[in-house]
N, C-alpha and C. Protein backbone atom coordinates (compact mmCIF):
# COMPACT_ATOMS: atom_id res chain seq x y z
N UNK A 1 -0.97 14.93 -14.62
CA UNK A 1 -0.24 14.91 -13.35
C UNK A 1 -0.12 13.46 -12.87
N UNK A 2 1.14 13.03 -12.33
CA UNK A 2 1.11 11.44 -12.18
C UNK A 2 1.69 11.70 -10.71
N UNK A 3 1.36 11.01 -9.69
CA UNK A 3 1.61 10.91 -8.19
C UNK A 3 2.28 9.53 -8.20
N UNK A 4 3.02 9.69 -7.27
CA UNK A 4 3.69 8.45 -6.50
C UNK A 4 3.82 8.69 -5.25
N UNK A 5 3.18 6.94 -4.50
CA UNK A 5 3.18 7.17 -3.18
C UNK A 5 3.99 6.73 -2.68
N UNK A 6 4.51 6.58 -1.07
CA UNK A 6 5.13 5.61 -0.86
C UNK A 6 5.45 5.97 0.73
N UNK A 7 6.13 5.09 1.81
CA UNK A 7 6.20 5.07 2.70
C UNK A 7 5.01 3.99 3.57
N UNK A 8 4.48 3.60 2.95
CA UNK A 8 3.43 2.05 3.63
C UNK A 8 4.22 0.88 4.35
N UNK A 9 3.65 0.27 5.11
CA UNK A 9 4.53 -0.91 5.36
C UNK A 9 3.51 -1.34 6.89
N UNK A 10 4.78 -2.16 7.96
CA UNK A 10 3.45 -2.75 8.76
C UNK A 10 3.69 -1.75 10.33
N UNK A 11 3.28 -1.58 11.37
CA UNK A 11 3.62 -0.56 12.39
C UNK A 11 2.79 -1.66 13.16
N UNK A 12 2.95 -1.10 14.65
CA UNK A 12 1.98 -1.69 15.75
C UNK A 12 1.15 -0.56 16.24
N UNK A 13 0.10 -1.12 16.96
CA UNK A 13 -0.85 -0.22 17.31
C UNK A 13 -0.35 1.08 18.17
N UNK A 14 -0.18 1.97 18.43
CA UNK A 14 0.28 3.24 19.03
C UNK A 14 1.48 3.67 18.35
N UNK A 15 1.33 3.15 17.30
CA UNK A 15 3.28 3.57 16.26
C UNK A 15 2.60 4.95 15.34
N UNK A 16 3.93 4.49 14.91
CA UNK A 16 3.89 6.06 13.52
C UNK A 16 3.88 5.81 12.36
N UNK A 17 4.19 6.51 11.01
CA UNK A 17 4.39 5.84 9.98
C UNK A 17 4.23 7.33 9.43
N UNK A 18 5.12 7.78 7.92
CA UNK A 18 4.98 8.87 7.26
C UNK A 18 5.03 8.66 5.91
N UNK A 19 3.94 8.67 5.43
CA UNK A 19 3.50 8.71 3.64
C UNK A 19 3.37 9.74 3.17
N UNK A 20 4.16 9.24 1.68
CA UNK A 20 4.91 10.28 1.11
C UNK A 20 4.21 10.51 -0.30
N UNK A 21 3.56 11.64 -1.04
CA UNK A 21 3.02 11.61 -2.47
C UNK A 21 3.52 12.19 -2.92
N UNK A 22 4.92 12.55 -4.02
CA UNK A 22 4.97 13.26 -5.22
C UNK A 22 4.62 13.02 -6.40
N UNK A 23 3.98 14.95 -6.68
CA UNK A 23 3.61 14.67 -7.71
C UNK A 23 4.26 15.56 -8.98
N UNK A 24 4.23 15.27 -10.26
CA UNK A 24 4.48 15.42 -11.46
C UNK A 24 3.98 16.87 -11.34
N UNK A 25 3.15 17.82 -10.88
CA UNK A 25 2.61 18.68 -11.46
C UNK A 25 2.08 19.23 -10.40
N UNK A 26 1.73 21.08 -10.53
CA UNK A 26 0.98 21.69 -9.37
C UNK A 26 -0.61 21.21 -9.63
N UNK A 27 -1.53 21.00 -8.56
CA UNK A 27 -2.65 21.59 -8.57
C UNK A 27 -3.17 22.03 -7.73
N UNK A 28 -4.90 22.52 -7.65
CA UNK A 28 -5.23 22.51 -6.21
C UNK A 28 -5.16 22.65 -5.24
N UNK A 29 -5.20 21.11 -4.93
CA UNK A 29 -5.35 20.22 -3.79
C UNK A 29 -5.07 18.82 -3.76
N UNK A 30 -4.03 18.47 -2.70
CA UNK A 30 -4.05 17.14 -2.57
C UNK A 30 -4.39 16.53 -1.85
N UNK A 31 -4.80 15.13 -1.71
CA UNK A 31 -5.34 14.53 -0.67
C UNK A 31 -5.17 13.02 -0.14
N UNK A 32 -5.52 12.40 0.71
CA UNK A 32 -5.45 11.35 1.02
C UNK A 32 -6.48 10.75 1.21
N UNK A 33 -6.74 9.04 0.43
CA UNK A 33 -7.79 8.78 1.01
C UNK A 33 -7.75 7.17 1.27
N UNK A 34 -8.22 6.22 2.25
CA UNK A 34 -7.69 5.05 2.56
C UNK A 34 -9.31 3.92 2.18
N UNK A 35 -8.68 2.83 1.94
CA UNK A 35 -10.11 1.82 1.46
C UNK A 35 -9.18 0.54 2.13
N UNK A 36 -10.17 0.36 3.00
CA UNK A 36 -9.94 -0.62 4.00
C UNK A 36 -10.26 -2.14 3.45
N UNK A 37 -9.92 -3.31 3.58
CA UNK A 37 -10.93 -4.72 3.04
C UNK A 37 -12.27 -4.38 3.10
N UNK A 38 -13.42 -4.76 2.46
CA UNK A 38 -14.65 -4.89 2.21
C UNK A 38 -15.52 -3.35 2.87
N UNK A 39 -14.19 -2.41 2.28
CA UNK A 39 -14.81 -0.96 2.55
C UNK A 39 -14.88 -0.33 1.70
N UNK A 40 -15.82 0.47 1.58
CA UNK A 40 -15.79 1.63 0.36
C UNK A 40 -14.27 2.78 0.65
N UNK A 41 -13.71 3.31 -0.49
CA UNK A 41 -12.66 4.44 -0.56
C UNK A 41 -13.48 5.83 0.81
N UNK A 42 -12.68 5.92 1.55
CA UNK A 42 -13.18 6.98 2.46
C UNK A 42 -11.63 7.87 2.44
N UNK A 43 -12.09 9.34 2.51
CA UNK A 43 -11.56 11.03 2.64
C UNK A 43 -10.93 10.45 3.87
N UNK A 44 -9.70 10.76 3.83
CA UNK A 44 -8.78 11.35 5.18
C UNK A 44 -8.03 12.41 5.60
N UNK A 45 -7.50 13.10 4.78
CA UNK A 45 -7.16 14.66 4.96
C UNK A 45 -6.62 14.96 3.67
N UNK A 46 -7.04 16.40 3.20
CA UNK A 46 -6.52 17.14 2.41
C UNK A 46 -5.58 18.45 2.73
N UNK A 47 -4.89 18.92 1.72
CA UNK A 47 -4.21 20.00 2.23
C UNK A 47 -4.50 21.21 0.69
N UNK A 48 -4.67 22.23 0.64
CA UNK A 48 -3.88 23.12 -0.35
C UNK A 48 -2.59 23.45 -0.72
N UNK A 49 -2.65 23.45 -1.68
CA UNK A 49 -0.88 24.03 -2.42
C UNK A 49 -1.01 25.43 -2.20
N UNK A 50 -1.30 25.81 -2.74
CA UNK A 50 -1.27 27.62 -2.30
C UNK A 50 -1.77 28.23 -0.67
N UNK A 51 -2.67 27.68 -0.11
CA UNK A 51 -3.47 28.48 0.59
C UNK A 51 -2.86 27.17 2.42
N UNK A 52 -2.20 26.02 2.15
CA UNK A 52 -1.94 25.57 2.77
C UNK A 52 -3.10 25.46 4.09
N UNK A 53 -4.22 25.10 3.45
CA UNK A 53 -5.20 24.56 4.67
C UNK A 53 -5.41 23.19 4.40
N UNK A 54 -5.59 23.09 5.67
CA UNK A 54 -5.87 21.59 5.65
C UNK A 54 -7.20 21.01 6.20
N UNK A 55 -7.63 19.52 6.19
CA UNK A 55 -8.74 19.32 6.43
C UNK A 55 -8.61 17.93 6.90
N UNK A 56 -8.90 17.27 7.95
CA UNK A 56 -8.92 16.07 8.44
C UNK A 56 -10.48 15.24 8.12
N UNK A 57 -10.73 13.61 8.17
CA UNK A 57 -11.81 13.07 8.65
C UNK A 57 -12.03 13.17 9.94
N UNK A 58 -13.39 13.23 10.49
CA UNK A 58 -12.83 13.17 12.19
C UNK A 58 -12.38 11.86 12.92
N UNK A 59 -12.26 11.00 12.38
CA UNK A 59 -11.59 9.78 13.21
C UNK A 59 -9.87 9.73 13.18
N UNK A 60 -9.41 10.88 12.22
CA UNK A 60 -8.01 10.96 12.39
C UNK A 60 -7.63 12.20 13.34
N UNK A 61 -8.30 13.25 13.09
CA UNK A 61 -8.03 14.51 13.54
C UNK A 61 -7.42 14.21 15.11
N UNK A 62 -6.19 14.89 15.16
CA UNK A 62 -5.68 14.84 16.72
C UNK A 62 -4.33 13.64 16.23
N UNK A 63 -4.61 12.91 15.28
CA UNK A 63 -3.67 12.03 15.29
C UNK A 63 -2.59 12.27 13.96
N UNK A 64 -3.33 12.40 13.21
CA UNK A 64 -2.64 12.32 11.88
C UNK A 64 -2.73 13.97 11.22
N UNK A 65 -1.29 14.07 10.71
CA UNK A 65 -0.85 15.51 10.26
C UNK A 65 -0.29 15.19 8.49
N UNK A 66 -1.07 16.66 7.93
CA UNK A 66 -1.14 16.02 6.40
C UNK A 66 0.00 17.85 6.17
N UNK A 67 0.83 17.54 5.29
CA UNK A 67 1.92 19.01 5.23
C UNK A 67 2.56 18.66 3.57
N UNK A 68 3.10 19.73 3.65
CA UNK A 68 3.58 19.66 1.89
C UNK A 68 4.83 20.77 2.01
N UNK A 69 5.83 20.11 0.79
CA UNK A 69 6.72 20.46 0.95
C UNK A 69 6.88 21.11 -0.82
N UNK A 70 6.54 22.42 -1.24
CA UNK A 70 6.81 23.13 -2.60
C UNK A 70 7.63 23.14 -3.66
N UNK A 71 8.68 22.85 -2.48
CA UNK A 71 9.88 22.67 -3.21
C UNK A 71 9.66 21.42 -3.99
N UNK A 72 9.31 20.58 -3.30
CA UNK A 72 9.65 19.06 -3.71
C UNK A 72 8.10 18.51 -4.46
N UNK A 73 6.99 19.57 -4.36
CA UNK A 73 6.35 19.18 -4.96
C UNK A 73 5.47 17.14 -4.08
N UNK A 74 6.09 17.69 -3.35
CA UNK A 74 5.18 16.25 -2.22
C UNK A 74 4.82 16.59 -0.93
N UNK A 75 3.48 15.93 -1.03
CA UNK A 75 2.42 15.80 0.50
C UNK A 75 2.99 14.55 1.42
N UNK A 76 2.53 15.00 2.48
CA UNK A 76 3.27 14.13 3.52
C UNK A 76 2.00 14.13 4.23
N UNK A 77 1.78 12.74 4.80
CA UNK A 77 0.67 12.00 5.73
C UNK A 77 1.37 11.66 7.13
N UNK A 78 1.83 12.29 7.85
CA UNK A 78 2.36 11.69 9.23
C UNK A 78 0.72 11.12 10.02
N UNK A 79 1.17 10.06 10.41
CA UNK A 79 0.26 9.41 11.16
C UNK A 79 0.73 8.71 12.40
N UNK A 80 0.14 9.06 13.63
CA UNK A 80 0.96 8.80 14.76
C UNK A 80 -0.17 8.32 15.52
N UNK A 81 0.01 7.70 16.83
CA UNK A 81 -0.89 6.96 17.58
C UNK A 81 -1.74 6.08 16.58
N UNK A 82 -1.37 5.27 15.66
CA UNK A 82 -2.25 4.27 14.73
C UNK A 82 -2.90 3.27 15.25
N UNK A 83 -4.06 3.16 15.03
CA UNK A 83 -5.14 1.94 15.89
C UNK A 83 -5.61 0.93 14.56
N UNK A 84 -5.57 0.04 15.04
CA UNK A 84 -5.90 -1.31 13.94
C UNK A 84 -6.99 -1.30 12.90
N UNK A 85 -7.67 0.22 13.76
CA UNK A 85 -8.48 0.39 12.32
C UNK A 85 -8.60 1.25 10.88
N UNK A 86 -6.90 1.82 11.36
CA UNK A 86 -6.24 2.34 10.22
C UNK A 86 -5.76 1.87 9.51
N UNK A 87 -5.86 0.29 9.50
CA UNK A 87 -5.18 -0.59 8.54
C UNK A 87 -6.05 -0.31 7.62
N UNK A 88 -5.25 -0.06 5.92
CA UNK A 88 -5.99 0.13 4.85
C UNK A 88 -5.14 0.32 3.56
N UNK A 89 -5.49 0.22 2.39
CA UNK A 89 -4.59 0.53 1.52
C UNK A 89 -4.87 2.23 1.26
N UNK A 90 -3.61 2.72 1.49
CA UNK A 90 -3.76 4.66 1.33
C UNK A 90 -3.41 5.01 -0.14
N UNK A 91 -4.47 5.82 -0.59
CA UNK A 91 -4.27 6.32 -1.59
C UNK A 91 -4.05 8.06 -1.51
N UNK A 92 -3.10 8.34 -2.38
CA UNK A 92 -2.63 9.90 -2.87
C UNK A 92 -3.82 10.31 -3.67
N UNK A 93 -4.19 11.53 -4.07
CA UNK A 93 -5.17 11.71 -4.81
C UNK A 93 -4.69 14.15 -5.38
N UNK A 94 -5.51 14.06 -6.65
CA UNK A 94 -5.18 15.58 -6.49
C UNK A 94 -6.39 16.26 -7.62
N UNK A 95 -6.57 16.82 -7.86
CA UNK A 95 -7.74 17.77 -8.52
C UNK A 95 -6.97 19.36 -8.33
N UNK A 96 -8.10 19.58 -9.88
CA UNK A 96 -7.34 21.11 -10.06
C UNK A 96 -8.32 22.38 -9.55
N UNK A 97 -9.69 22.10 -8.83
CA UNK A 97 -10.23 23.16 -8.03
C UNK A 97 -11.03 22.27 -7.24
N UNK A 98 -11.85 23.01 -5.99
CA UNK A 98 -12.64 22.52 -5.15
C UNK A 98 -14.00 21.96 -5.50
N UNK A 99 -14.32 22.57 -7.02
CA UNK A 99 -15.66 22.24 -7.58
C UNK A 99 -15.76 20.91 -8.22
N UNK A 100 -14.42 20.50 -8.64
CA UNK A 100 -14.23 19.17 -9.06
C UNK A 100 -14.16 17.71 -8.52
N UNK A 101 -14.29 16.88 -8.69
CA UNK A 101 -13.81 15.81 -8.63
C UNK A 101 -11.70 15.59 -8.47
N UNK A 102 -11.43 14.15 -8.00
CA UNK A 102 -10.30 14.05 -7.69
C UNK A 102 -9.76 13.38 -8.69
N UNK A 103 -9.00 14.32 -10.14
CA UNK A 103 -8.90 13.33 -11.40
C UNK A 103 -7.28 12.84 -11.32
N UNK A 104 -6.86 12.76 -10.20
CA UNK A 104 -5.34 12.42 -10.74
C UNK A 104 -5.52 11.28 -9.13
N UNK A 105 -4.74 10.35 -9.63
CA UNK A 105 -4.87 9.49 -8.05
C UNK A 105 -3.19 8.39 -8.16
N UNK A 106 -2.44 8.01 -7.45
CA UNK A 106 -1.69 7.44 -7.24
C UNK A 106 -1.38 6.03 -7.11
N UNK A 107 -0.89 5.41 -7.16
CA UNK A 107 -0.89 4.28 -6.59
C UNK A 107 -1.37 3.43 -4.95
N UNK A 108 -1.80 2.85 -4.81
CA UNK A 108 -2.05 2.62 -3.31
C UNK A 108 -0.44 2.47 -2.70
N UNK A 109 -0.61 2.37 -1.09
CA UNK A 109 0.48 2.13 -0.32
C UNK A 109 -0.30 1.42 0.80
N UNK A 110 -0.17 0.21 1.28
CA UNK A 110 -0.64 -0.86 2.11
C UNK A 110 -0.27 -0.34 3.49
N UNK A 111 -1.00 0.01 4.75
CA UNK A 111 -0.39 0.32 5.60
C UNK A 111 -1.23 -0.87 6.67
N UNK A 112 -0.63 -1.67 7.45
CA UNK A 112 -1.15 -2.70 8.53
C UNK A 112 -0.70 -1.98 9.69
N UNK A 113 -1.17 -1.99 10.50
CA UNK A 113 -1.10 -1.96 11.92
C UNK A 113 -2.05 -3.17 12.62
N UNK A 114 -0.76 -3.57 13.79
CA UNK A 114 -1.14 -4.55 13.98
C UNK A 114 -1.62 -4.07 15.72
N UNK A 115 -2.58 -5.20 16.06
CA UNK A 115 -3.23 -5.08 17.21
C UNK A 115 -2.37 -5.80 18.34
């Protein structure tokens, strides 16, 4: 399964921004996850393909909405009210059950928000 991300770029603090992952193939679950400068890779929301639940970190929850579109085979990251400490490079990510690990991952997408 090969993902492509895209929709990154620079916003100001209280803006929006909507990242986009298609992927090559069903699985799972897809997910998002962002690695900031001199940060470890941290979970930001997942969604299901079938069962369409979703799951936030709690420092996004309330702000950022993660949705998928079947047809098209792509997850969508809307992120709204962005604070400077969402600047990070976002990564797509997907696995084929919950017991696993995340073996398919995307390219990064650079997202700045500025203060």
């Amino acid at each position: 399964v090969q993902l492509q991300a895209s929709g990154g770029g620079l916003v100001e603090a209280g803006g929006s921004m909507r990242l986009s992952c298609t992927a090559s193939g069903r699985t799972y679950e897809m997910a998002w996850f962002r690695q900031a400068p001199g940060k470890e890779r941290e979970f930001v929301a997942a969604i299901g393909w079938s069962t369409g639940t979703a799951r936030y970190t709690d420092s996004v929850k309330g702000r950022f909405t993660i949705s998928k579109d079947n047809a098209k085979n792509t997850v969508y990251l809307q992120m709204d009210t962005l604070k400077h400490e969402d600047t990070a490079v976002y990564y797509c990510a997907a696995r084929e059950s919950l017991r696993i690990a995340y073996a398919y991952w995307g390219q990064g997408t650079q997202v700045t928000v500025s203060s």
